[in-house]
PDB file of N, CA and C in Angstrom:
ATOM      1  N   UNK A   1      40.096  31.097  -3.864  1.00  0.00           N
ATOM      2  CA  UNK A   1      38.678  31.362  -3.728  1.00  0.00           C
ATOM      3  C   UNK A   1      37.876  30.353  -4.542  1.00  0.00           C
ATOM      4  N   UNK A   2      37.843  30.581  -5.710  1.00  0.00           N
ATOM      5  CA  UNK A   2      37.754  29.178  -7.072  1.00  0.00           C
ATOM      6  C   UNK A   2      37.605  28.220  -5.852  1.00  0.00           C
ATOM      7  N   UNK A   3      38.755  27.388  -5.500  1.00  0.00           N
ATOM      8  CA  UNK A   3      38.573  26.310  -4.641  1.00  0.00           C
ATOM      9  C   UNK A   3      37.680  26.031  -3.910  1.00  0.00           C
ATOM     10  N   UNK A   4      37.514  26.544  -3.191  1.00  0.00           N
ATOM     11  CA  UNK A   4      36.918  27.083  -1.727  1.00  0.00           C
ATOM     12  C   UNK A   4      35.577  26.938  -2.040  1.00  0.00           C
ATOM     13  N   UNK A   5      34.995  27.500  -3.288  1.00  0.00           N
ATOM     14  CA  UNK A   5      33.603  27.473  -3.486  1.00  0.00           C
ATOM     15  C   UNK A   5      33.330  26.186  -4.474  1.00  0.00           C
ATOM     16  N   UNK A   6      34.284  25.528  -5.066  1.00  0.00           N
ATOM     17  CA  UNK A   6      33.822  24.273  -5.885  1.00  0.00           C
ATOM     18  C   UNK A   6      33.963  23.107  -4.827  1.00  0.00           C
ATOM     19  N   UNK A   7      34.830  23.364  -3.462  1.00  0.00           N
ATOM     20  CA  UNK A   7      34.609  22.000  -2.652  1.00  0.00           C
ATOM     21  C   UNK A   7      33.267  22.464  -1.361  1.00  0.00           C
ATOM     22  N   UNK A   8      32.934  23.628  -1.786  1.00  0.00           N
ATOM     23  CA  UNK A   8      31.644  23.676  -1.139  1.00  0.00           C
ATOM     24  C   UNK A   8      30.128  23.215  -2.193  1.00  0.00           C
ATOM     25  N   UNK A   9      30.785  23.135  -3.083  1.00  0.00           N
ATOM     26  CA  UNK A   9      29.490  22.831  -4.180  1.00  0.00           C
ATOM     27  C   UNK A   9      29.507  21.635  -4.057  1.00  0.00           C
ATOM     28  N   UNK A  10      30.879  20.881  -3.847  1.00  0.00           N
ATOM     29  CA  UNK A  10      31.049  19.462  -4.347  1.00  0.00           C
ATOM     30  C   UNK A  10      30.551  19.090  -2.787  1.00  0.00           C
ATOM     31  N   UNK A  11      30.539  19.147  -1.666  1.00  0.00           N
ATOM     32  CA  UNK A  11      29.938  18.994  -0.362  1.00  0.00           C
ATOM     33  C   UNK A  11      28.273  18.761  -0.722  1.00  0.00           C
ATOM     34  N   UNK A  12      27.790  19.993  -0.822  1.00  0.00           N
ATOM     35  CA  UNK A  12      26.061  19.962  -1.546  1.00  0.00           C
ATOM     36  C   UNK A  12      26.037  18.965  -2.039  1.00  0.00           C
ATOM     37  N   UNK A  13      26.536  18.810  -3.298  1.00  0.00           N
ATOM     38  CA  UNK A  13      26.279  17.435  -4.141  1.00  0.00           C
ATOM     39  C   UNK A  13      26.228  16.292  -3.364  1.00  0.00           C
ATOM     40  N   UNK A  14      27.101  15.862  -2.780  1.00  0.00           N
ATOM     41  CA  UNK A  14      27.519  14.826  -1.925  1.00  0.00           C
ATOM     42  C   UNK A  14      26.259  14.704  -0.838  1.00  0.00           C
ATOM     43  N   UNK A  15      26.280  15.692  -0.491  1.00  0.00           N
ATOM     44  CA  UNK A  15      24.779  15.564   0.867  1.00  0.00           C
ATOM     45  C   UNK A  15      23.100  15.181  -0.001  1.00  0.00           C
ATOM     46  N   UNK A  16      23.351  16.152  -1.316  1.00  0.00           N
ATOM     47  CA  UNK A  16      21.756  15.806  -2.031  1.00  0.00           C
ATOM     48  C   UNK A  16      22.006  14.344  -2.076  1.00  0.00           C
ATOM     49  N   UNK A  17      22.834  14.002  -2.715  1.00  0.00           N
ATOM     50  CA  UNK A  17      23.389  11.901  -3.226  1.00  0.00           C
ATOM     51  C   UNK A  17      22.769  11.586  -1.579  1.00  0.00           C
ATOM     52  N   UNK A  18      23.205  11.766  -0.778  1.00  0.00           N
ATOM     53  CA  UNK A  18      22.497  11.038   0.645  1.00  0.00           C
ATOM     54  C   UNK A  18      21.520  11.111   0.877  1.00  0.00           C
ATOM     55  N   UNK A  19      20.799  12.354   0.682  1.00  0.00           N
ATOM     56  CA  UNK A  19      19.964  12.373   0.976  1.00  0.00           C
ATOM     57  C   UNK A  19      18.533  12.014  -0.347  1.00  0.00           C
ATOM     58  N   UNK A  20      18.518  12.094  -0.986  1.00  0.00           N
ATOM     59  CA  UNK A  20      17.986  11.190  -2.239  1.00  0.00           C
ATOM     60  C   UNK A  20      18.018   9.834  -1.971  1.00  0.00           C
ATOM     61  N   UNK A  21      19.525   8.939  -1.967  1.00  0.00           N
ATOM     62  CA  UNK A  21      19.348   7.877  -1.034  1.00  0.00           C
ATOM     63  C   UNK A  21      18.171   7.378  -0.425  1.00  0.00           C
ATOM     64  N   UNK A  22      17.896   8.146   0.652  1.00  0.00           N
ATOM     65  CA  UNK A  22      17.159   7.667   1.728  1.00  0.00           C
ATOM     66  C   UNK A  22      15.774   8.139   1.249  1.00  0.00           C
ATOM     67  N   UNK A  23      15.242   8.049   0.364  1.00  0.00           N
ATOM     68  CA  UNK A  23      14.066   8.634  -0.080  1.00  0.00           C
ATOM     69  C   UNK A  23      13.191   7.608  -0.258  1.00  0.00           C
ATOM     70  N   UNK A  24      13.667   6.293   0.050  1.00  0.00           N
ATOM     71  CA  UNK A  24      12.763   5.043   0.225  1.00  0.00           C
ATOM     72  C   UNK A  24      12.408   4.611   1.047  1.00  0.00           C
ATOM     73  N   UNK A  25      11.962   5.373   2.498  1.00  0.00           N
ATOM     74  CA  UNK A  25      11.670   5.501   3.948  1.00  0.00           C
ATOM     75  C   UNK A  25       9.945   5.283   3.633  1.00  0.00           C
ATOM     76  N   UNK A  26       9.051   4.904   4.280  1.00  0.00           N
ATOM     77  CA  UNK A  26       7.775   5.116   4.266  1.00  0.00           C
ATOM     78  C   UNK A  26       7.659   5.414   5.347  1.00  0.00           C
ATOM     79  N   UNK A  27       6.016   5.778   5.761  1.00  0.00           N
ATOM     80  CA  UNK A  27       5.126   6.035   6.796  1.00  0.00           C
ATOM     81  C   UNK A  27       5.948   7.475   7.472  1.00  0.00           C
ATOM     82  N   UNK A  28       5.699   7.750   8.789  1.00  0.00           N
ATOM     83  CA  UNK A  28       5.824   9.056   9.416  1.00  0.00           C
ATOM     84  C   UNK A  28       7.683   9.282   8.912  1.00  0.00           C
ATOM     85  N   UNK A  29       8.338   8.809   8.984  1.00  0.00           N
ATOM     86  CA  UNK A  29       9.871   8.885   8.864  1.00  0.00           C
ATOM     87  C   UNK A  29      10.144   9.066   7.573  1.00  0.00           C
ATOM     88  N   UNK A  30       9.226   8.908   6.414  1.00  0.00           N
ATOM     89  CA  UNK A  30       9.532   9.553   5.054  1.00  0.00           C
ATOM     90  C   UNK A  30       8.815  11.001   5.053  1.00  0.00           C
ATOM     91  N   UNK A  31       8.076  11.085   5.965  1.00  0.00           N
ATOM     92  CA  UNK A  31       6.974  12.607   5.570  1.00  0.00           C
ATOM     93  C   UNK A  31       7.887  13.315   6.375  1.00  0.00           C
ATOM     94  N   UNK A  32       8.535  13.184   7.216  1.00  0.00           N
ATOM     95  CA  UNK A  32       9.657  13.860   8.220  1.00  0.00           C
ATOM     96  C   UNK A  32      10.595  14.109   7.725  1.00  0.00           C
ATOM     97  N   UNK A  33      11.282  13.392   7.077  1.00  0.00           N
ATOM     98  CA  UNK A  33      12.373  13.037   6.294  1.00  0.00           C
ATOM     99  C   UNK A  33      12.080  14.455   4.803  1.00  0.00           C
ATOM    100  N   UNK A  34      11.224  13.427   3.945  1.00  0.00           N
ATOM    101  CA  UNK A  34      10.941  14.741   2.781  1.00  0.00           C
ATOM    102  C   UNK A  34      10.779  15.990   2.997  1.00  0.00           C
ATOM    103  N   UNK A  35      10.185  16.993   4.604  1.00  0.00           N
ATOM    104  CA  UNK A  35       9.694  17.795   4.975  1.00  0.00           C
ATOM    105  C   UNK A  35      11.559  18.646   5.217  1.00  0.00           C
ATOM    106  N   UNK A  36      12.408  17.511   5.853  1.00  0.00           N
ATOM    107  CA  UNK A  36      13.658  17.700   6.127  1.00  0.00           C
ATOM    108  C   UNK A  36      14.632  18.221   4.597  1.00  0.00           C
ATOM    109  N   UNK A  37      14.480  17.133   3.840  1.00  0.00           N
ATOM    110  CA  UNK A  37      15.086  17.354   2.633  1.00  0.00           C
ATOM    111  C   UNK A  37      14.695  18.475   1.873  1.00  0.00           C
ATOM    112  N   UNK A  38      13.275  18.467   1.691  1.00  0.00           N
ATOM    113  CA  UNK A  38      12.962  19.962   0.955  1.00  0.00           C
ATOM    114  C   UNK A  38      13.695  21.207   1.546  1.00  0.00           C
ATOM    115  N   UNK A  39      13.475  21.459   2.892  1.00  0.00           N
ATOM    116  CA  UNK A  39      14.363  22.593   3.411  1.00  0.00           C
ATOM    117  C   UNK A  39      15.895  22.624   3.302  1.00  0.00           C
ATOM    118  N   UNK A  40      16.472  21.549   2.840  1.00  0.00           N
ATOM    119  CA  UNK A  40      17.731  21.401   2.751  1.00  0.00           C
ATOM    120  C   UNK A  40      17.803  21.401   1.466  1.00  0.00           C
ATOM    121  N   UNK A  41      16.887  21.023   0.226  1.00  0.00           N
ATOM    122  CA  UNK A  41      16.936  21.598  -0.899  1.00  0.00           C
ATOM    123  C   UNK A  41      16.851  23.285  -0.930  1.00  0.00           C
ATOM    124  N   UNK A  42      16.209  23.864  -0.521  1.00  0.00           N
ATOM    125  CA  UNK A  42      15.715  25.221  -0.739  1.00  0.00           C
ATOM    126  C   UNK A  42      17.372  25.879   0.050  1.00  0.00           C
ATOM    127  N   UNK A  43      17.562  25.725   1.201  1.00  0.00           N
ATOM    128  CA  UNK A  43      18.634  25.766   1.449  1.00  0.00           C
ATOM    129  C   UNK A  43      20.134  26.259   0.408  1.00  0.00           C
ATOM    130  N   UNK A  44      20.016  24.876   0.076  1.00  0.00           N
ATOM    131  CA  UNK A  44      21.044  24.729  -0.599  1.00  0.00           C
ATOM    132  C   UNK A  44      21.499  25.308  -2.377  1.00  0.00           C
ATOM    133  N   UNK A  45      19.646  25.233  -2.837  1.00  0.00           N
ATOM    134  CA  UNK A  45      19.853  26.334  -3.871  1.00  0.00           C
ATOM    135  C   UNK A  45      20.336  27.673  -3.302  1.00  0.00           C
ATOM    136  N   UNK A  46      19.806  28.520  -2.294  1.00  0.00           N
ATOM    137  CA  UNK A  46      20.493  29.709  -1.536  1.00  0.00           C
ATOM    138  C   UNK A  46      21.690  29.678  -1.289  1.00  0.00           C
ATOM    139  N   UNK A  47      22.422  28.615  -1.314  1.00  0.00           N
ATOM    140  CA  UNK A  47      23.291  28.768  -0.946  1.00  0.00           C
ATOM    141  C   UNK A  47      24.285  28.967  -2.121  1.00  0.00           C
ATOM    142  N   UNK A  48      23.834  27.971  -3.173  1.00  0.00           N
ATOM    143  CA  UNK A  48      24.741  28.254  -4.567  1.00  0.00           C
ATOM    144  C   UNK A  48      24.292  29.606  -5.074  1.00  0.00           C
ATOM    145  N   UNK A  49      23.311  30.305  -4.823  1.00  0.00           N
ATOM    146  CA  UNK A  49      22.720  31.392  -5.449  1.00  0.00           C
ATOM    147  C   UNK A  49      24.149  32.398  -4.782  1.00  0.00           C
ATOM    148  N   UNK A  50      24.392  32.110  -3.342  1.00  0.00           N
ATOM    149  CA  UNK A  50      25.228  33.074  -2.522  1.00  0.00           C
ATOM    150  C   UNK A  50      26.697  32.713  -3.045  1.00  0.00           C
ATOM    151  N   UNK A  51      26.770  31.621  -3.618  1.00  0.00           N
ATOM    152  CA  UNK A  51      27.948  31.412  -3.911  1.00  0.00           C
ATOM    153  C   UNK A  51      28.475  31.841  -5.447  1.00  0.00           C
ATOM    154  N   UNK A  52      27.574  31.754  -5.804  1.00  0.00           N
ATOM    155  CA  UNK A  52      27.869  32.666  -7.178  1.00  0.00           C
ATOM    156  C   UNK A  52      28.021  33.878  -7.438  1.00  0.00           C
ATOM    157  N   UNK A  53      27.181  34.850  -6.752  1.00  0.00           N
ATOM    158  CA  UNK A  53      26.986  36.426  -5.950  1.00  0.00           C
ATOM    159  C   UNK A  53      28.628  36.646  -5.734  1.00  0.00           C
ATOM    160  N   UNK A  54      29.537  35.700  -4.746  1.00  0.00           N
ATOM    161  CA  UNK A  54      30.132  36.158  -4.340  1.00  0.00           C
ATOM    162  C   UNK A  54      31.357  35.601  -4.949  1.00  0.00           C
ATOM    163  N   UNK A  55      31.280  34.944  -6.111  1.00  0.00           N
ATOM    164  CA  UNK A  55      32.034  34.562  -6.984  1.00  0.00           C
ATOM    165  C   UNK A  55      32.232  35.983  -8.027  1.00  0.00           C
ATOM    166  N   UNK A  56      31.246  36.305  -8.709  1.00  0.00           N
ATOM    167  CA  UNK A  56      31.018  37.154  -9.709  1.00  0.00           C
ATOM    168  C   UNK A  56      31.307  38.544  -9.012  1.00  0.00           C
ATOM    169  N   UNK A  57      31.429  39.105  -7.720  1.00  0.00           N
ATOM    170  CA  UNK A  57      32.028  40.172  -6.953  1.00  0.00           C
ATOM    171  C   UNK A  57      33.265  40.220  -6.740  1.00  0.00           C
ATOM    172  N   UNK A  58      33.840  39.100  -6.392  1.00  0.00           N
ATOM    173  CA  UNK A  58      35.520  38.632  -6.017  1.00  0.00           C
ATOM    174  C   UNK A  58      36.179  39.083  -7.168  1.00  0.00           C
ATOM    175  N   UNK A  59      35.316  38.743  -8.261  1.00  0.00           N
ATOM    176  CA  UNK A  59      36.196  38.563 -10.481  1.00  0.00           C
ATOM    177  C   UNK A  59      35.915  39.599 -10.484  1.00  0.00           C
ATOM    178  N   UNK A  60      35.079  41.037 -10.053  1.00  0.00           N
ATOM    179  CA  UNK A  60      34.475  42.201 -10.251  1.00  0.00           C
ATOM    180  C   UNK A  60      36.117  42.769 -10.081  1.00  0.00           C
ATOM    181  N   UNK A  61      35.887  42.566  -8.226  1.00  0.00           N
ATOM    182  CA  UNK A  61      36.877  43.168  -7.849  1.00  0.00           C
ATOM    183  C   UNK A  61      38.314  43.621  -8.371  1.00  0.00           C
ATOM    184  N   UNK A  62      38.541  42.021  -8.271  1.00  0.00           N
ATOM    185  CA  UNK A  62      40.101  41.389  -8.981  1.00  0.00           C
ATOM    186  C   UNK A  62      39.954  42.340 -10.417  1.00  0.00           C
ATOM    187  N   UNK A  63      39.254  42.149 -10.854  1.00  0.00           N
ATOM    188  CA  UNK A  63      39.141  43.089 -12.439  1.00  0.00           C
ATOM    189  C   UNK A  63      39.515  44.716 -12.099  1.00  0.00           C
ATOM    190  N   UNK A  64      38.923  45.173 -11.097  1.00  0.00           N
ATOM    191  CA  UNK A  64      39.186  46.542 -10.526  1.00  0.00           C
ATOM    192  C   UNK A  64      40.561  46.603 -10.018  1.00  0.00           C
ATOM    193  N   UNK A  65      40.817  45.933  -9.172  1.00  0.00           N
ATOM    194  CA  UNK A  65      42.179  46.118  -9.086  1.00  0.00           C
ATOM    195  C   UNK A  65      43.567  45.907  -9.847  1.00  0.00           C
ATOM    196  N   UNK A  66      43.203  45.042 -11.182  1.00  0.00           N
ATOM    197  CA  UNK A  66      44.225  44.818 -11.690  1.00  0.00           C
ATOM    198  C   UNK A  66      44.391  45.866 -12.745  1.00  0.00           C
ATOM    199  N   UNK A  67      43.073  46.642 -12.660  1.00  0.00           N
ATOM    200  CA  UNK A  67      42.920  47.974 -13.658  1.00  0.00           C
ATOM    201  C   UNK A  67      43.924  49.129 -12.742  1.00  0.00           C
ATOM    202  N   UNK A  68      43.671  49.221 -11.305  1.00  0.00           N
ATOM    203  CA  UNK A  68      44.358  50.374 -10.938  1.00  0.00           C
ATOM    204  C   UNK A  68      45.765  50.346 -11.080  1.00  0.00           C
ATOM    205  N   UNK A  69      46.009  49.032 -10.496  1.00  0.00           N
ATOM    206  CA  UNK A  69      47.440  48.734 -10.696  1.00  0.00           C
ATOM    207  C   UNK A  69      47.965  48.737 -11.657  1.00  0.00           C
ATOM    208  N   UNK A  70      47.602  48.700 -12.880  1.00  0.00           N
ATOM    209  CA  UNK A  70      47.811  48.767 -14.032  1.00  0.00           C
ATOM    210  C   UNK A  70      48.149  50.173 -14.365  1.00  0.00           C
ATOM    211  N   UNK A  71      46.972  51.446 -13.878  1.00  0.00           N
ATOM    212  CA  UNK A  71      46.953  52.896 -14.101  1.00  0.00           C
ATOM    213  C   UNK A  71      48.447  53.249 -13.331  1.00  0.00           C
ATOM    214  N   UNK A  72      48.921  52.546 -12.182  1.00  0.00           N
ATOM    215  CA  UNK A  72      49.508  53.301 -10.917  1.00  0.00           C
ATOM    216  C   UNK A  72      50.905  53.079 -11.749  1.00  0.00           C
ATOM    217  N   UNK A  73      51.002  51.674 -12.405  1.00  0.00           N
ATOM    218  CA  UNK A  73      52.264  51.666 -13.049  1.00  0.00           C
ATOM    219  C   UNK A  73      52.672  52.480 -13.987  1.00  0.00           C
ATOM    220  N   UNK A  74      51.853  52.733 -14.942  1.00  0.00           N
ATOM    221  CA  UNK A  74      51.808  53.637 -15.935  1.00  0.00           C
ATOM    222  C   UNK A  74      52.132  55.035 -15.466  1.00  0.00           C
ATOM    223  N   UNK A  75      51.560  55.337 -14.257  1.00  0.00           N
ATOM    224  CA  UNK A  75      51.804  56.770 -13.353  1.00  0.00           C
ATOM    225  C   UNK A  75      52.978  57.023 -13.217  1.00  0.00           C
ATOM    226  N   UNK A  76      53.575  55.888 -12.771  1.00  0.00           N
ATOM    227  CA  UNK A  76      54.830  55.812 -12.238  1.00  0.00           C
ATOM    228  C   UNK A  76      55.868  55.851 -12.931  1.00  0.00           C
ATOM    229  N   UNK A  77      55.427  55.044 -13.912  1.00  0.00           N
ATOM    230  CA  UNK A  77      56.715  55.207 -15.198  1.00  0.00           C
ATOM    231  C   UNK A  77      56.771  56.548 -15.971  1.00  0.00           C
ATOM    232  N   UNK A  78      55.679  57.332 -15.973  1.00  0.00           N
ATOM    233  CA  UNK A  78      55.120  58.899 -16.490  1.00  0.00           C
ATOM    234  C   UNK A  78      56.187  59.474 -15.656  1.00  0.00           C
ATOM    235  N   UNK A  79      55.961  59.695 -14.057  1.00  0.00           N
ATOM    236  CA  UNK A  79      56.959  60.197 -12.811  1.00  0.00           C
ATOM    237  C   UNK A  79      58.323  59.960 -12.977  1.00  0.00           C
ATOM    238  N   UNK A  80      58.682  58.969 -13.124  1.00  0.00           N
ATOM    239  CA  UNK A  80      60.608  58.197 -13.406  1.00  0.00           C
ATOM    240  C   UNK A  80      61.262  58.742 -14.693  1.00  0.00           C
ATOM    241  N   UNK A  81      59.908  59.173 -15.836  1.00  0.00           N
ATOM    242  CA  UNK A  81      60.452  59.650 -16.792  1.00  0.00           C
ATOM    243  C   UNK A  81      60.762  61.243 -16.715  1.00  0.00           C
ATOM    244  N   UNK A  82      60.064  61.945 -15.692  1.00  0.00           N
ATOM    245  CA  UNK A  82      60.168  62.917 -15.982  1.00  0.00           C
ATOM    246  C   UNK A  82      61.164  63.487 -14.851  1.00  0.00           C
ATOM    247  N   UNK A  83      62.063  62.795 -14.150  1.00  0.00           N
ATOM    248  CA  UNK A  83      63.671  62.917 -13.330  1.00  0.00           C
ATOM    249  C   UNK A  83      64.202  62.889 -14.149  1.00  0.00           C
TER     250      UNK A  83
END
């Protein structure tokens, strides 16, 4: 998961670098262009915003489950002891 969301961050990065780039366009094709990039800025903060959301839920989770599993073993060894 880790992965998955740092080569999607590292993608973003890579597209802002291009698109910054090209930020030395004048006349109608820079006002088009900047009008383009801003939405792909705004974008793309949403998108790390979503990617963090669902970073910090995944570690929630994983935390929850390694708690039950943890309880179920303990259960179990309670049960084996008492055959």
């Amino acid at each position: 998961m880790a992965a998955a969301v740092d080569n999607m961050r590292a993608t973003l990065k890579q597209i802002d670098g291009e698109v910054t780039a090209a930020a030395g366009w004048s006349g109608d094709a820079r006002d088009a262009f900047n009008a383009a990039a801003a939405e792909w800025g705004a974008a793309s903060v949403k998108i790390n915003g979503l990617l963090d959301r669902i970073t910090q839920q995944v570690g929630h989770g994983t935390k929850q489950y390694l708690s039950a599993e943890a309880d179920n073993h303990t259960e179990f060894q309670h049960l084996s002891g008492l055959s």
